[in-house]
Each structure stands twice: as structure tokens, then as C-alpha cells.
PDB file of N, CA and C in Angstrom:
ATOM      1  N   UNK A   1      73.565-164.548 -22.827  1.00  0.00           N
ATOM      2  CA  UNK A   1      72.309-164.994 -22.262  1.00  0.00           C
ATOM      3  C   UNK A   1      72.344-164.972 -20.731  1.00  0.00           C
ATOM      4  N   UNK A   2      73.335-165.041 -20.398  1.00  0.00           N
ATOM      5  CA  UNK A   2      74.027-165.215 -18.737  1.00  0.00           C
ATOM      6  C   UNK A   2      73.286-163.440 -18.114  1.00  0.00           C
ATOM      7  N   UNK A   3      73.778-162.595 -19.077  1.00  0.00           N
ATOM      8  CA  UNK A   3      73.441-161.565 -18.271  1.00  0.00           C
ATOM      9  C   UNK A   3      71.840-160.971 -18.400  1.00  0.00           C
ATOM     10  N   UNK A   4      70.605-161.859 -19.539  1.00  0.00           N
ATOM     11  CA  UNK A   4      69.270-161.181 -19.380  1.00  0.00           C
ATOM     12  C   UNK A   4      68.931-162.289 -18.394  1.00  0.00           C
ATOM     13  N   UNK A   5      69.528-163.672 -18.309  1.00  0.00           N
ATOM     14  CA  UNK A   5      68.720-164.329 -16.764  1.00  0.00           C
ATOM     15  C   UNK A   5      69.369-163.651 -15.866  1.00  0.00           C
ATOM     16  N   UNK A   6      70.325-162.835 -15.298  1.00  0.00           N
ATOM     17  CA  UNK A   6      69.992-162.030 -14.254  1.00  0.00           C
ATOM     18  C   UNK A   6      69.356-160.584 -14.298  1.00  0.00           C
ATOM     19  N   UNK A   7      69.021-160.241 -15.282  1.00  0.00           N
ATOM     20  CA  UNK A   7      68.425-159.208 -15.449  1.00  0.00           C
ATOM     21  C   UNK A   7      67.190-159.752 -14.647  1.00  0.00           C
ATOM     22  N   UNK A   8      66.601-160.950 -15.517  1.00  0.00           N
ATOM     23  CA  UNK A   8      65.169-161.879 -15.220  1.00  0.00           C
ATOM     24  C   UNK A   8      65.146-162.217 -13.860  1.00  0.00           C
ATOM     25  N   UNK A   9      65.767-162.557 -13.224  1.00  0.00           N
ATOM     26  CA  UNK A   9      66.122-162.434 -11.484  1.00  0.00           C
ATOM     27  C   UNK A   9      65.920-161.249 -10.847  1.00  0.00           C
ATOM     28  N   UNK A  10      66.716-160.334 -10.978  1.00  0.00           N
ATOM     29  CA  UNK A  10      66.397-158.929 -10.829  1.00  0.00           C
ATOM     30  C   UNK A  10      64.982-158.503 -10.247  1.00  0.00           C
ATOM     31  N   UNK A  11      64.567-158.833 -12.164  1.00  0.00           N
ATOM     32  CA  UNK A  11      62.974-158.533 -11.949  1.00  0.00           C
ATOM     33  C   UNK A  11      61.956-159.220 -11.368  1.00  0.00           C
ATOM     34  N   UNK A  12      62.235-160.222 -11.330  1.00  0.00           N
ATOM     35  CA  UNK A  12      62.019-161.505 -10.192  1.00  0.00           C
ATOM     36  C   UNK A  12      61.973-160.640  -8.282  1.00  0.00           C
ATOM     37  N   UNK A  13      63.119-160.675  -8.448  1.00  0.00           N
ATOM     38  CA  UNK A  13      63.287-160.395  -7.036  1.00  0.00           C
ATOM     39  C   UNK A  13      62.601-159.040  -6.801  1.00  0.00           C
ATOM     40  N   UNK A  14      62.437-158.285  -7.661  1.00  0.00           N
ATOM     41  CA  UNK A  14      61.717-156.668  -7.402  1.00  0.00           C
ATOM     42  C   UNK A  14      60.024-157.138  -6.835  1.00  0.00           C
ATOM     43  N   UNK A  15      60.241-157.834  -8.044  1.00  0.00           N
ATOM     44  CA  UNK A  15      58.448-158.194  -8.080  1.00  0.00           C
ATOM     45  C   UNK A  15      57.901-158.645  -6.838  1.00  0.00           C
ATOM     46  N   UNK A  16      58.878-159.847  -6.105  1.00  0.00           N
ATOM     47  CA  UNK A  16      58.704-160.371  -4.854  1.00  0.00           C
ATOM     48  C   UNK A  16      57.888-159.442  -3.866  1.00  0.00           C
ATOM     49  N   UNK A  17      58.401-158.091  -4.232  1.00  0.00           N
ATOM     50  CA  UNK A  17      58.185-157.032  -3.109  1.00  0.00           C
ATOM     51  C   UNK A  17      56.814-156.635  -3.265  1.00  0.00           C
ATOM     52  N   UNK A  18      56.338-156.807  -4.325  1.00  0.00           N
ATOM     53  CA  UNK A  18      54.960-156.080  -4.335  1.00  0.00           C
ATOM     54  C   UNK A  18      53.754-157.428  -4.428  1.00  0.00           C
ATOM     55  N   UNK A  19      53.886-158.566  -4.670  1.00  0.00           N
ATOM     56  CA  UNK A  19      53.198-159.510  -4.537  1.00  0.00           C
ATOM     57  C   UNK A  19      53.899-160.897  -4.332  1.00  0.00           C
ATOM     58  N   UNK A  20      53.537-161.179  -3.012  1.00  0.00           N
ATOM     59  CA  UNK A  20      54.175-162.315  -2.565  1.00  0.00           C
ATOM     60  C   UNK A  20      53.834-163.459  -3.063  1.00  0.00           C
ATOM     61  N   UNK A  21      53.185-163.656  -4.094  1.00  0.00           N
ATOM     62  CA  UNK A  21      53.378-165.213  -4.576  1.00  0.00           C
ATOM     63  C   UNK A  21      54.089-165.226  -5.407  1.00  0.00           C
ATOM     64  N   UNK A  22      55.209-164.143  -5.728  1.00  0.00           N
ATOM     65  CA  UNK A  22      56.310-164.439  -6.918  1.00  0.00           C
ATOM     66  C   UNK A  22      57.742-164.317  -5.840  1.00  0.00           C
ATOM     67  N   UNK A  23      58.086-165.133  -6.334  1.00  0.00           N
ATOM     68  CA  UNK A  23      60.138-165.273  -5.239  1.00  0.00           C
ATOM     69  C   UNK A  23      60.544-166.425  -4.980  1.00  0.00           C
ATOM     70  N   UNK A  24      61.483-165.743  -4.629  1.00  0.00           N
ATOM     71  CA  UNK A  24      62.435-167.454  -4.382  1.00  0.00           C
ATOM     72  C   UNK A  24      63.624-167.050  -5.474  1.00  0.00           C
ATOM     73  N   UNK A  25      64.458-168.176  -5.396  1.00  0.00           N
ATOM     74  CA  UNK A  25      65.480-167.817  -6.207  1.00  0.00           C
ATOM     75  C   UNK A  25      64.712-168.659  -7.349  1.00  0.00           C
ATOM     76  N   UNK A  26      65.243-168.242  -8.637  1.00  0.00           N
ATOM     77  CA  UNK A  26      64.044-169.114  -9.552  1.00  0.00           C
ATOM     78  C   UNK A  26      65.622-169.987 -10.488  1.00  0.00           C
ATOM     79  N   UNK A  27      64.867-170.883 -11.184  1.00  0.00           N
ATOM     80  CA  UNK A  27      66.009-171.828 -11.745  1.00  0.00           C
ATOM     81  C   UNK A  27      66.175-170.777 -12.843  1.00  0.00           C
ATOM     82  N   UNK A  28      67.295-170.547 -13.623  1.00  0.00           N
ATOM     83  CA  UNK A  28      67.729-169.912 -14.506  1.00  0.00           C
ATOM     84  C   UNK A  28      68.199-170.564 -16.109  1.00  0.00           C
ATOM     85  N   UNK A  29      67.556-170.881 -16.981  1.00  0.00           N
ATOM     86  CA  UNK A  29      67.741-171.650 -18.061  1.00  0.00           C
ATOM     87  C   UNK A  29      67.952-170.957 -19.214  1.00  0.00           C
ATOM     88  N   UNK A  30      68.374-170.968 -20.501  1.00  0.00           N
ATOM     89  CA  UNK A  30      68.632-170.515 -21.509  1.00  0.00           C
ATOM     90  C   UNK A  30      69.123-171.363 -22.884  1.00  0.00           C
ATOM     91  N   UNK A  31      68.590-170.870 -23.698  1.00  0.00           N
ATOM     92  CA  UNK A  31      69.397-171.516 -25.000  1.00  0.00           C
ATOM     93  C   UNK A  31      70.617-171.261 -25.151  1.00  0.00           C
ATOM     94  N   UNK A  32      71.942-172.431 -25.309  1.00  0.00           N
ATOM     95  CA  UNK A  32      73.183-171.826 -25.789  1.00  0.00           C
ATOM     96  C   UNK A  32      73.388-172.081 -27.219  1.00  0.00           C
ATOM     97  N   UNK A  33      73.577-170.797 -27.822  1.00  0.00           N
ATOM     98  CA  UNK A  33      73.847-171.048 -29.481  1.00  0.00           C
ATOM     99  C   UNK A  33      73.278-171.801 -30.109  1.00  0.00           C
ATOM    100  N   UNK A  34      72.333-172.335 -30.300  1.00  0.00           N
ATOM    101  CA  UNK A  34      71.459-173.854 -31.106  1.00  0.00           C
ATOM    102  C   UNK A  34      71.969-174.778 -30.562  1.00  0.00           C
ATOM    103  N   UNK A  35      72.637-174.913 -29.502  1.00  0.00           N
ATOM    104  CA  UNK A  35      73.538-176.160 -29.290  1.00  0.00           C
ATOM    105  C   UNK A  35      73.110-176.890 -27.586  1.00  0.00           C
ATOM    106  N   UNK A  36      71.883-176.702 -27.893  1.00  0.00           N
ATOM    107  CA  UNK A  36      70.824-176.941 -26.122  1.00  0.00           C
ATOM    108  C   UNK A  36      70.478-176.096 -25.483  1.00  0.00           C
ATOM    109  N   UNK A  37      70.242-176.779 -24.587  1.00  0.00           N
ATOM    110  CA  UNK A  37      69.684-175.818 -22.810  1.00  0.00           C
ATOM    111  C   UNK A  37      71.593-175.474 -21.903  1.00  0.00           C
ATOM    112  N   UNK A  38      70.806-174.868 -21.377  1.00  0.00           N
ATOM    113  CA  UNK A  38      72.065-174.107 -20.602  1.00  0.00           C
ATOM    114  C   UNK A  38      71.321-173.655 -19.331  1.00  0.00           C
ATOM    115  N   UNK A  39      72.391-173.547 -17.695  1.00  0.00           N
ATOM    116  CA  UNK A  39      71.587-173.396 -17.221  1.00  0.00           C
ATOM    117  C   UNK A  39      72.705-172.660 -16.223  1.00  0.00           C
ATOM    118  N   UNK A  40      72.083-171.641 -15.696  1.00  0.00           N
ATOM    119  CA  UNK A  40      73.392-170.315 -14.473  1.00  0.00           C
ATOM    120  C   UNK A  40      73.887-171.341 -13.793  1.00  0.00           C
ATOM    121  N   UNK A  41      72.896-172.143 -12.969  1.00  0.00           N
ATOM    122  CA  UNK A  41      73.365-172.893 -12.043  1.00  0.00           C
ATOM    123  C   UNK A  41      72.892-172.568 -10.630  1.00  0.00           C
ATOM    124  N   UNK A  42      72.508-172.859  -9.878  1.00  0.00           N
ATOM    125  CA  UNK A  42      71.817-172.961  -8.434  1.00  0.00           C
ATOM    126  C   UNK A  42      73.100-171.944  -8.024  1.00  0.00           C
ATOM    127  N   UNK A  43      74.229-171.632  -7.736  1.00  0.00           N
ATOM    128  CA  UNK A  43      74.928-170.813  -6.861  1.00  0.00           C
ATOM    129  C   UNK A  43      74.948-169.494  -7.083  1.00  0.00           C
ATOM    130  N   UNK A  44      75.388-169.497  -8.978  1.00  0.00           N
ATOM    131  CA  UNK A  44      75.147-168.411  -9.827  1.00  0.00           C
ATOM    132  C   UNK A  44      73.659-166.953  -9.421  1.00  0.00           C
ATOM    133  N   UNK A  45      73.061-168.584  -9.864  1.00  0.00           N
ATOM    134  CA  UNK A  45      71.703-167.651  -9.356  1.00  0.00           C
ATOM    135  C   UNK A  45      71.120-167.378  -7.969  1.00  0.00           C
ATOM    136  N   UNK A  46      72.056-167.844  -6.976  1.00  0.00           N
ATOM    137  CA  UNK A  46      71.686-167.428  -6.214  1.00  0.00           C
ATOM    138  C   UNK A  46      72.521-166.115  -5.369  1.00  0.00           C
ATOM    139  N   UNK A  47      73.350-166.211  -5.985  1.00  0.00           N
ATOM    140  CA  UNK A  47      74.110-164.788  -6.113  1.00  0.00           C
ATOM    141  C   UNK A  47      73.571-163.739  -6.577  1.00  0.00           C
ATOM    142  N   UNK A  48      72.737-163.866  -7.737  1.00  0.00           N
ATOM    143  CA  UNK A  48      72.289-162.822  -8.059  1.00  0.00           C
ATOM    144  C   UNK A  48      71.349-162.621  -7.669  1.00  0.00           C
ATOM    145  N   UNK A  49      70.684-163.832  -7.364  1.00  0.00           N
ATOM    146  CA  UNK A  49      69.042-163.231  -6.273  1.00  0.00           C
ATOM    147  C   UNK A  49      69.393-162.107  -5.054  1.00  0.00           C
ATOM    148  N   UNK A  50      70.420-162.840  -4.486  1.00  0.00           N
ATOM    149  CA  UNK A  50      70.911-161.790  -3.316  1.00  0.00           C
ATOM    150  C   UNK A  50      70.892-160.228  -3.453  1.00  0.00           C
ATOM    151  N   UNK A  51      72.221-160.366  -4.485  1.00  0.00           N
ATOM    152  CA  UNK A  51      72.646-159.050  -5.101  1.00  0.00           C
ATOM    153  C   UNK A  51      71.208-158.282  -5.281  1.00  0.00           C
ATOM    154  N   UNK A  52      70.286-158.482  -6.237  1.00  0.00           N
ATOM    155  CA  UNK A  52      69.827-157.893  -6.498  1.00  0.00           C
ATOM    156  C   UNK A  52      68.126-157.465  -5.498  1.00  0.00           C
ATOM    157  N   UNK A  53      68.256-158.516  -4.194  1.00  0.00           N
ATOM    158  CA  UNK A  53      66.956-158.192  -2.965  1.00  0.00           C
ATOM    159  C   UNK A  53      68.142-157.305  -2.139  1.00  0.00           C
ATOM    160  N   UNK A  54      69.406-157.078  -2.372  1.00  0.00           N
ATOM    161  CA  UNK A  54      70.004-155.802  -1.710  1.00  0.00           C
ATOM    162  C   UNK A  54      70.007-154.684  -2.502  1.00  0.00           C
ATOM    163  N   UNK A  55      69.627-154.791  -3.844  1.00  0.00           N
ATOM    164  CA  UNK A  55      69.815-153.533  -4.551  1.00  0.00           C
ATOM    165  C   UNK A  55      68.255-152.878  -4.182  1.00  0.00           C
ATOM    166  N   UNK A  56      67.393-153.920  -4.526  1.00  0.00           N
ATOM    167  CA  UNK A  56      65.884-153.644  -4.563  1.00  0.00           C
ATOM    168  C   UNK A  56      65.622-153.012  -3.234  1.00  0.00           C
ATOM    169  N   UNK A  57      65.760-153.352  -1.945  1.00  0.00           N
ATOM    170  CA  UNK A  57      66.221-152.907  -0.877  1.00  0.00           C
ATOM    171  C   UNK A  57      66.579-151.261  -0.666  1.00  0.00           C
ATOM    172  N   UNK A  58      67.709-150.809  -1.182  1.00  0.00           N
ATOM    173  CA  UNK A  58      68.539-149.614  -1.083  1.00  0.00           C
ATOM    174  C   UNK A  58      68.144-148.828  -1.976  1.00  0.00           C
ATOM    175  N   UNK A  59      67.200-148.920  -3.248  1.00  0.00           N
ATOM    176  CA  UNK A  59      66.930-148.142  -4.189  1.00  0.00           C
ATOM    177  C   UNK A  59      65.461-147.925  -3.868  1.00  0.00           C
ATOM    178  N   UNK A  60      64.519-148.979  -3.170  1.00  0.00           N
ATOM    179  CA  UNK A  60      63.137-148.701  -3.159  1.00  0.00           C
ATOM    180  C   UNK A  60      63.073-147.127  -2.813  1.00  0.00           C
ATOM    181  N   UNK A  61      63.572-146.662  -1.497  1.00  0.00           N
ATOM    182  CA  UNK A  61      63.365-145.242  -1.391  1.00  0.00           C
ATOM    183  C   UNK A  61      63.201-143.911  -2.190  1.00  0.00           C
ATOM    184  N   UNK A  62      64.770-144.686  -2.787  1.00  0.00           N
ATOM    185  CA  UNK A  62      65.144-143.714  -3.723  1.00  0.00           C
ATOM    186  C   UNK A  62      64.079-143.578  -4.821  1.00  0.00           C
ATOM    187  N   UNK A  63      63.939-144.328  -5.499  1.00  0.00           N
ATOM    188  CA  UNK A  63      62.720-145.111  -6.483  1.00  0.00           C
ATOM    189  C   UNK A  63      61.249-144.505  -6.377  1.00  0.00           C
ATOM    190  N   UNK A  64      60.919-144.831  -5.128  1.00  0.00           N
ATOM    191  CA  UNK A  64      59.787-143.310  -4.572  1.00  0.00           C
ATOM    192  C   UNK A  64      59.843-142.148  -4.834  1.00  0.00           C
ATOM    193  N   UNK A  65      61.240-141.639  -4.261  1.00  0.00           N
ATOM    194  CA  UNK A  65      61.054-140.504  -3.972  1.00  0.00           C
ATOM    195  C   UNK A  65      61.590-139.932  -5.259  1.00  0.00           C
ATOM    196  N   UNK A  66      62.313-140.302  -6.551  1.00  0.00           N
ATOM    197  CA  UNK A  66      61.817-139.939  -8.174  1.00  0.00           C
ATOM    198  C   UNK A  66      60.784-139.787  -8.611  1.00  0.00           C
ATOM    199  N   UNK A  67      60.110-141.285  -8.611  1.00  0.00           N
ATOM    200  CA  UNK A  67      58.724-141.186  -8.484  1.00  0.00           C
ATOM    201  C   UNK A  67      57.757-139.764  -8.601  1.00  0.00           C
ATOM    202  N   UNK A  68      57.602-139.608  -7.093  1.00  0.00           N
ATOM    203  CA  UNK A  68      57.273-138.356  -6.299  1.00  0.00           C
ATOM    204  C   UNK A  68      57.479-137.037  -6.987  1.00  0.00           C
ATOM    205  N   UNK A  69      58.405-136.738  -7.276  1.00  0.00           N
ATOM    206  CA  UNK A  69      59.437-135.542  -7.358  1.00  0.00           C
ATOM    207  C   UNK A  69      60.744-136.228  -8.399  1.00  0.00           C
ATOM    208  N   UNK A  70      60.453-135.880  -9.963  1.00  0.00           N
ATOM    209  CA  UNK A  70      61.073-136.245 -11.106  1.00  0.00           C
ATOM    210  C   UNK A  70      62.235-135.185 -10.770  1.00  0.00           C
ATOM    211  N   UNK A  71      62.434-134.253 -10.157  1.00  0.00           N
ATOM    212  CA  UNK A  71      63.814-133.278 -10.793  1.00  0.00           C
ATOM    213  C   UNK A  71      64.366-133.822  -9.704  1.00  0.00           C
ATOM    214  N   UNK A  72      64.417-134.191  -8.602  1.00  0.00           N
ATOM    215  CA  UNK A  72      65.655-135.034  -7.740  1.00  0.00           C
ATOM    216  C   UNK A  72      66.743-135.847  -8.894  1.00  0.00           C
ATOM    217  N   UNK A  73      66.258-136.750  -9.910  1.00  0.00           N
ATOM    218  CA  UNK A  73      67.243-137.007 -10.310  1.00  0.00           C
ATOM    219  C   UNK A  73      67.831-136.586 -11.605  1.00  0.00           C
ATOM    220  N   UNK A  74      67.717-135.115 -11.270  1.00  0.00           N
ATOM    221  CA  UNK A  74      68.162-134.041 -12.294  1.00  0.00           C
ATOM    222  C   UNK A  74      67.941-133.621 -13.451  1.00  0.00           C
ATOM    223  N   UNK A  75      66.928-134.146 -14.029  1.00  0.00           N
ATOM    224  CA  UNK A  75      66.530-133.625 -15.529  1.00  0.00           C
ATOM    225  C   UNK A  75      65.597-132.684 -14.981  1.00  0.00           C
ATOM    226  N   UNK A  76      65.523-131.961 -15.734  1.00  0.00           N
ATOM    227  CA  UNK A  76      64.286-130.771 -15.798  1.00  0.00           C
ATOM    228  C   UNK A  76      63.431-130.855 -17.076  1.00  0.00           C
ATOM    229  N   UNK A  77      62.429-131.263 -17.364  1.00  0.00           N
ATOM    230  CA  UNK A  77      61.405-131.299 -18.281  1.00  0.00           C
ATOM    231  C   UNK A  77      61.002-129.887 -18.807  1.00  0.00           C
ATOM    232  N   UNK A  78      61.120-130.083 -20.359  1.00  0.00           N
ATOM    233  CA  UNK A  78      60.797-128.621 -20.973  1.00  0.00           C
ATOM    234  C   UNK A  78      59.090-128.382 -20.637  1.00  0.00           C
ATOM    235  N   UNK A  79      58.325-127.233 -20.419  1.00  0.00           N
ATOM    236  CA  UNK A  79      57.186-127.609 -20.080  1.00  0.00           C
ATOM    237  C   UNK A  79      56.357-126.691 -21.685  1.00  0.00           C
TER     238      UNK A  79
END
């Protein structure tokens, strides 16, 4: 569960970029096994907020410019 709340951060933090009333580091909670709430933890998650407004960061370009122009990242589509 540890690794879809940072997935959920991730997408969190992407989103930030295109409409600013979503961000922040967000609290991270989860069910453990039937056996309660569970929670990353304020440091956890804020590690991964980081991590991932530097990934979002370094890939936006890239991300475009696929976008743009699909054979940059090497498939060629049968037409």
C-alpha cells in the first residue's frame, strides 16, 4: 500500500502543475491488512513529494516533446 500512496503523491504533485489549487504534500493514509489505518508518515511523504516535483520537473519537457512527436520515444506505429 506504501508504494500506490506514492504513486498518489506523484500524481498529486504532477497535478499541482497544471492547477494550482491541488499541492502541498498531502497526508498519506491506507488500510493495513484489515487490521486499521496506517499512515507513510509526514517525512515519508514528504520525501516523496520532493522526489517526485523533481521528476515532474525534468520529464515535463520530455513529456511534450513525445507528446508532439510520438517516434522520439521510439516506437513506430504501423499505419
Amino acid at each position: 500500500m506504501e508504494s500506490m500512496a506514492k504513486i498518489g503523491i506523484f500524481l498529486v504533485s504532477w497535478a499541482e502543475n497544471v492547477d494550482s489549487s491541488i499541492g502541498g504534500v498531502p497526508d498519506a493514509f491506507f488500510v493495513k491488512d484489515d487490521k486499521g489505518m496506517g499512515s507513510m508518515g509526514e517525512a515519508k511523504a514528504k520525501k516523496a513529494y520532493d522526489n517526485a516535483k523533481e521528476i515532474a520537473y525534468k520529464w515535463s519537457g520530455l513529456l511534450s516533446k513525445i507528446v508532439e512527436e510520438p517516434d522520439l520515444h521510439g516506437s513506430k506505429r504501423k499505419k
